[in-house]
C-alpha atoms as a PDB file:
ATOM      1  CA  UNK A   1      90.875 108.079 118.516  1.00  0.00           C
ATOM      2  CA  UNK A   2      88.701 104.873 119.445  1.00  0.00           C
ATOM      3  CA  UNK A   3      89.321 101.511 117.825  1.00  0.00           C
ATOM      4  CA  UNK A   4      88.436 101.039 114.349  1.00  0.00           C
ATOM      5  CA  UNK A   5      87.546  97.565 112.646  1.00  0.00           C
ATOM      6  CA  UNK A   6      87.706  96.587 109.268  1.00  0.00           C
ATOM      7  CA  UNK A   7      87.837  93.700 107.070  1.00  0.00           C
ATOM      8  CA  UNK A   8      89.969  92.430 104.116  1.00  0.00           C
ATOM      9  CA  UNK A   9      89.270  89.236 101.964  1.00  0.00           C
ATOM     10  CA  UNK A  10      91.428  87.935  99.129  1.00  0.00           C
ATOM     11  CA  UNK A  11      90.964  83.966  97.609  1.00  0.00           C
ATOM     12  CA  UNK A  12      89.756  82.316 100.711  1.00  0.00           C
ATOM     13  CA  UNK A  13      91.401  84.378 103.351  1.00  0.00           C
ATOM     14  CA  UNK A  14      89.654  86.649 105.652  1.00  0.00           C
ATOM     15  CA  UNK A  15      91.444  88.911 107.880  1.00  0.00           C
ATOM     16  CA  UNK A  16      89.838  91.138 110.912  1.00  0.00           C
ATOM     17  CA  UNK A  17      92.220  94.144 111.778  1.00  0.00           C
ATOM     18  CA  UNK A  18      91.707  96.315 114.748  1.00  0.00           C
ATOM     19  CA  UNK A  19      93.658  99.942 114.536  1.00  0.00           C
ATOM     20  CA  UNK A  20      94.671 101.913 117.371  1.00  0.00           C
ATOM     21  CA  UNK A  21      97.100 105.143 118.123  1.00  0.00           C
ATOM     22  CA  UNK A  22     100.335 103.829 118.749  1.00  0.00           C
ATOM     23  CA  UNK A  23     104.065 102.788 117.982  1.00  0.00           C
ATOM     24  CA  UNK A  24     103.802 100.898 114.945  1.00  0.00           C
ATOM     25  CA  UNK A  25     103.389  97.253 116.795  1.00  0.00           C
ATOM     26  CA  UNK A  26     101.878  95.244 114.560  1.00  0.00           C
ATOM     27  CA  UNK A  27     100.752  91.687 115.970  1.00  0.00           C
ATOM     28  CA  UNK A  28      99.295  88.505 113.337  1.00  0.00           C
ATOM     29  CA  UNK A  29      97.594  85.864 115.054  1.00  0.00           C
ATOM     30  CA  UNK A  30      99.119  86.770 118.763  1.00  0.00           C
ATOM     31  CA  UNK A  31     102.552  86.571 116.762  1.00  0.00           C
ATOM     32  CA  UNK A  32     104.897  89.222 115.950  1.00  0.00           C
ATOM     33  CA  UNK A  33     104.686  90.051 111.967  1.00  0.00           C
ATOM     34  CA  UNK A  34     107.565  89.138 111.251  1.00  0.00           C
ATOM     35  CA  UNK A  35     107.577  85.995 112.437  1.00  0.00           C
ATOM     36  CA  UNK A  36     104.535  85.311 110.872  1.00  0.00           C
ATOM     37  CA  UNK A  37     105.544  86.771 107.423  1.00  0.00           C
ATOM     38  CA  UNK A  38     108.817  85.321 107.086  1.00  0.00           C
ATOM     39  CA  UNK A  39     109.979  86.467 103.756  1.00  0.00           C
ATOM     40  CA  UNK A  40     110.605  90.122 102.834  1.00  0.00           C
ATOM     41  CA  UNK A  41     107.919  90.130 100.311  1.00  0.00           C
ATOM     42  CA  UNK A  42     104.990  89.394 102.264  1.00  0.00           C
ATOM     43  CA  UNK A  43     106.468  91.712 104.911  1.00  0.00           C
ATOM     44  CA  UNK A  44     106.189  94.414 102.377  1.00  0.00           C
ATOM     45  CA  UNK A  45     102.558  93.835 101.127  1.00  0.00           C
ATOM     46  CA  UNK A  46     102.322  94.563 104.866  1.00  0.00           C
ATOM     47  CA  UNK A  47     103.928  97.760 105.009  1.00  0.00           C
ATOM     48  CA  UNK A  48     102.820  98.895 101.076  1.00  0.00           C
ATOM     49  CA  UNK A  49     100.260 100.989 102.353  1.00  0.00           C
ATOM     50  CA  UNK A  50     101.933 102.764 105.035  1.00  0.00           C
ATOM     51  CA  UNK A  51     104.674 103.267 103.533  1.00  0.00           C
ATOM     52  CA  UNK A  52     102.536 105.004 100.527  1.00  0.00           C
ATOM     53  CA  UNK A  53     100.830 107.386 102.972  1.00  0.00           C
ATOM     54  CA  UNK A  54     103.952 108.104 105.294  1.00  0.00           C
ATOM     55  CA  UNK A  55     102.361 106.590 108.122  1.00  0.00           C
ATOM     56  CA  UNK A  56     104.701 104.290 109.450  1.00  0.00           C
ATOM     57  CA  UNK A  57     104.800 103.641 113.088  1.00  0.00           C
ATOM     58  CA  UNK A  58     101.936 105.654 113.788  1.00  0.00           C
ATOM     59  CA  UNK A  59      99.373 102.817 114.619  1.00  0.00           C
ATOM     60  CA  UNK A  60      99.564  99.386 116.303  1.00  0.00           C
ATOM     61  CA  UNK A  61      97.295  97.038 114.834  1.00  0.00           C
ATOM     62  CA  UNK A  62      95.968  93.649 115.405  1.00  0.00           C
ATOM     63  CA  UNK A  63      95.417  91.350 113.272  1.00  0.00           C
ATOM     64  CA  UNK A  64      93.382  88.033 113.031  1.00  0.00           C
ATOM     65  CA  UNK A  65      93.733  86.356 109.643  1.00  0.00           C
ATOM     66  CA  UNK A  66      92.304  82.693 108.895  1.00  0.00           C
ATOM     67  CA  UNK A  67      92.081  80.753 105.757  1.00  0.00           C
ATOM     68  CA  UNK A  68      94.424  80.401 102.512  1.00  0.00           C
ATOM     69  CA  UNK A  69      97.855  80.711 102.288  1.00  0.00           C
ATOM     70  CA  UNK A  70     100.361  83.342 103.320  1.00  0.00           C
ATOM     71  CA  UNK A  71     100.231  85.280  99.858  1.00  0.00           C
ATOM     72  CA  UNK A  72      96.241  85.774 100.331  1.00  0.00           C
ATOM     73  CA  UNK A  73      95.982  86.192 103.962  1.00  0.00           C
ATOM     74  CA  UNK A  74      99.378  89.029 103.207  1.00  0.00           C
ATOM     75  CA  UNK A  75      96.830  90.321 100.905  1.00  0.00           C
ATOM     76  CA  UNK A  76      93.744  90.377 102.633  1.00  0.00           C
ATOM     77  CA  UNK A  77      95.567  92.809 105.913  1.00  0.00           C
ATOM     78  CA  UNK A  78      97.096  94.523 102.865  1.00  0.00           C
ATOM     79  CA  UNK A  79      93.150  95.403 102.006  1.00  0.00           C
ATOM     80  CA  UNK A  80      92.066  95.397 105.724  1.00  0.00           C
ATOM     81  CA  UNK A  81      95.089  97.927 106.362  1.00  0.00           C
ATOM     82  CA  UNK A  82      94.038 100.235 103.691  1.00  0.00           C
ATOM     83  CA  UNK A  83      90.126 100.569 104.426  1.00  0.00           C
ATOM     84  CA  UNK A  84      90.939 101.578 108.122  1.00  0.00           C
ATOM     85  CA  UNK A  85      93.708 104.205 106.890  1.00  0.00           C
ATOM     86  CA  UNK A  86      91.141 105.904 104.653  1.00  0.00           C
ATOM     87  CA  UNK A  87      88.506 105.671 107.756  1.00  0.00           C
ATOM     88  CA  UNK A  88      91.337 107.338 109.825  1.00  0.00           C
ATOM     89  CA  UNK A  89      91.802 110.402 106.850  1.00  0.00           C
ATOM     90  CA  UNK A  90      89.575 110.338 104.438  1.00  0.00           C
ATOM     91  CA  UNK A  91      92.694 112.163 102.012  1.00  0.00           C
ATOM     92  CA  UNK A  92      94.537 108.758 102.241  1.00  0.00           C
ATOM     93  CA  UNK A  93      92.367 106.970  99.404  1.00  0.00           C
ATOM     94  CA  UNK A  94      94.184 109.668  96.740  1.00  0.00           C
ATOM     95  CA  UNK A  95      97.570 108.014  97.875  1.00  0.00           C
ATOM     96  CA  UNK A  96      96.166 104.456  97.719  1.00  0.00           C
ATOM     97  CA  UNK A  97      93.061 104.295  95.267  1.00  0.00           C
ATOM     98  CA  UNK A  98      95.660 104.745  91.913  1.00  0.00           C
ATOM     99  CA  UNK A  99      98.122 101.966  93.465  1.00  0.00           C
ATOM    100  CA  UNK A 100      94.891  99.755  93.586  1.00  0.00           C
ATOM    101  CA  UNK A 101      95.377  99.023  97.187  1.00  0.00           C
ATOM    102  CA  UNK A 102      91.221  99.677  97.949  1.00  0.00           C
ATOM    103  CA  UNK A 103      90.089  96.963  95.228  1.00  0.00           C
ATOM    104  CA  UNK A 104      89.173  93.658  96.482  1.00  0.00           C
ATOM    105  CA  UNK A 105      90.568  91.026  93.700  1.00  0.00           C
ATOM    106  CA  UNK A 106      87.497  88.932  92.951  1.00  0.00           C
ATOM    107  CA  UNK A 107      89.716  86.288  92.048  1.00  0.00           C
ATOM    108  CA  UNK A 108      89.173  82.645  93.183  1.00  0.00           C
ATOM    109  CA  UNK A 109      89.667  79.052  92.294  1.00  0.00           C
ATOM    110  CA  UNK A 110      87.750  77.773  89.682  1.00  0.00           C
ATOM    111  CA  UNK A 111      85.694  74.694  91.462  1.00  0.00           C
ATOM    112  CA  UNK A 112      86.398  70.714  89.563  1.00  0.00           C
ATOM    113  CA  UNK A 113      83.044  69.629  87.739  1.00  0.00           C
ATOM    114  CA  UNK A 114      82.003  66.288  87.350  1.00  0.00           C
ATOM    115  CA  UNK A 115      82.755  64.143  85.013  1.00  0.00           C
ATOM    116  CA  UNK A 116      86.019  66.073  84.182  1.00  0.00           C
ATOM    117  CA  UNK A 117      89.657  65.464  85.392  1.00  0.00           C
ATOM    118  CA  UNK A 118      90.092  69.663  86.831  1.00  0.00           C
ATOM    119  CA  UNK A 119      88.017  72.793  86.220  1.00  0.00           C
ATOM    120  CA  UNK A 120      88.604  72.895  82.909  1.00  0.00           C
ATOM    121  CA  UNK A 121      91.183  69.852  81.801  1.00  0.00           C
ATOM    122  CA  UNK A 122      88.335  67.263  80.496  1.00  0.00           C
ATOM    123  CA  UNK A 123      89.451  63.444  80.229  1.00  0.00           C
ATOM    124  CA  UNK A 124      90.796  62.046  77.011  1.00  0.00           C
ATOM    125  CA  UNK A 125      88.303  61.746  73.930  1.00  0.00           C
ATOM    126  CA  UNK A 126      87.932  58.430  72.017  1.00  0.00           C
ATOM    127  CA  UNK A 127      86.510  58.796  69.082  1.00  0.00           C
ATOM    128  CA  UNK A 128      86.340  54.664  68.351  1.00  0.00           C
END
């Protein structure tokens, strides 16, 4: 098995994962992941979809995440994570398609317009 590279993008994160055979070491950003992820929660967004396909420790990855904070960028590898499983065995997206783990949330931040205080919070009408 050669290297395979995907991509996974959540908010304003963007993380580059590169999958090879291996003992499950899994290095973020030249870091160990769980030093990057400190709490168990992140750590387990990591893990979700391995865990789902009973894969764990099969594959060392690397990871290069950059942008957001550590919920999105936990997201984005989540995503990254489960496009290169399904490249890997195509029978892996039945395990992971229902969980929603192959859907990229299109959510962002609304962007501030002028001549209002926020995206949406206007300033304070006077009528007189």
């Amino acid at each position: 098995m050669d290297i395979i590279h995907t991509i996974g993008r959540r908010k304003t994160s963007v993380a580059r994962l590169y999958v090879n055979k291996g003992k499950g070491k899994i290095t973020v950003n030249n870091k160990k992941h769980t030093e990057y992820f400190t709490t168990p929660s992140l750590q387990y967004k990591l893990m979700q979809p391995f865990i789902l396909t009973n894969t764990e420790g099969d594959f060392d990855l690397k990871i290069t995440v950059k942008g957001g904070g550590s919920n999105g960028q936990a997201e984005a590898i989540r995503l990254a994570i489960s496009r290169a499983l399904c490249k890997i065995n195509s029978e892996h997206r039945a395990e992971l398609k229902p969980e929603g783990l192959l859907t990229r949330d299109p959510r962002m931040v609304e962007r501030k317009k002028f001549g209002q205080k926020k995206a949406r919070k206007k300033f304070q009408f006077s009528k007189r």
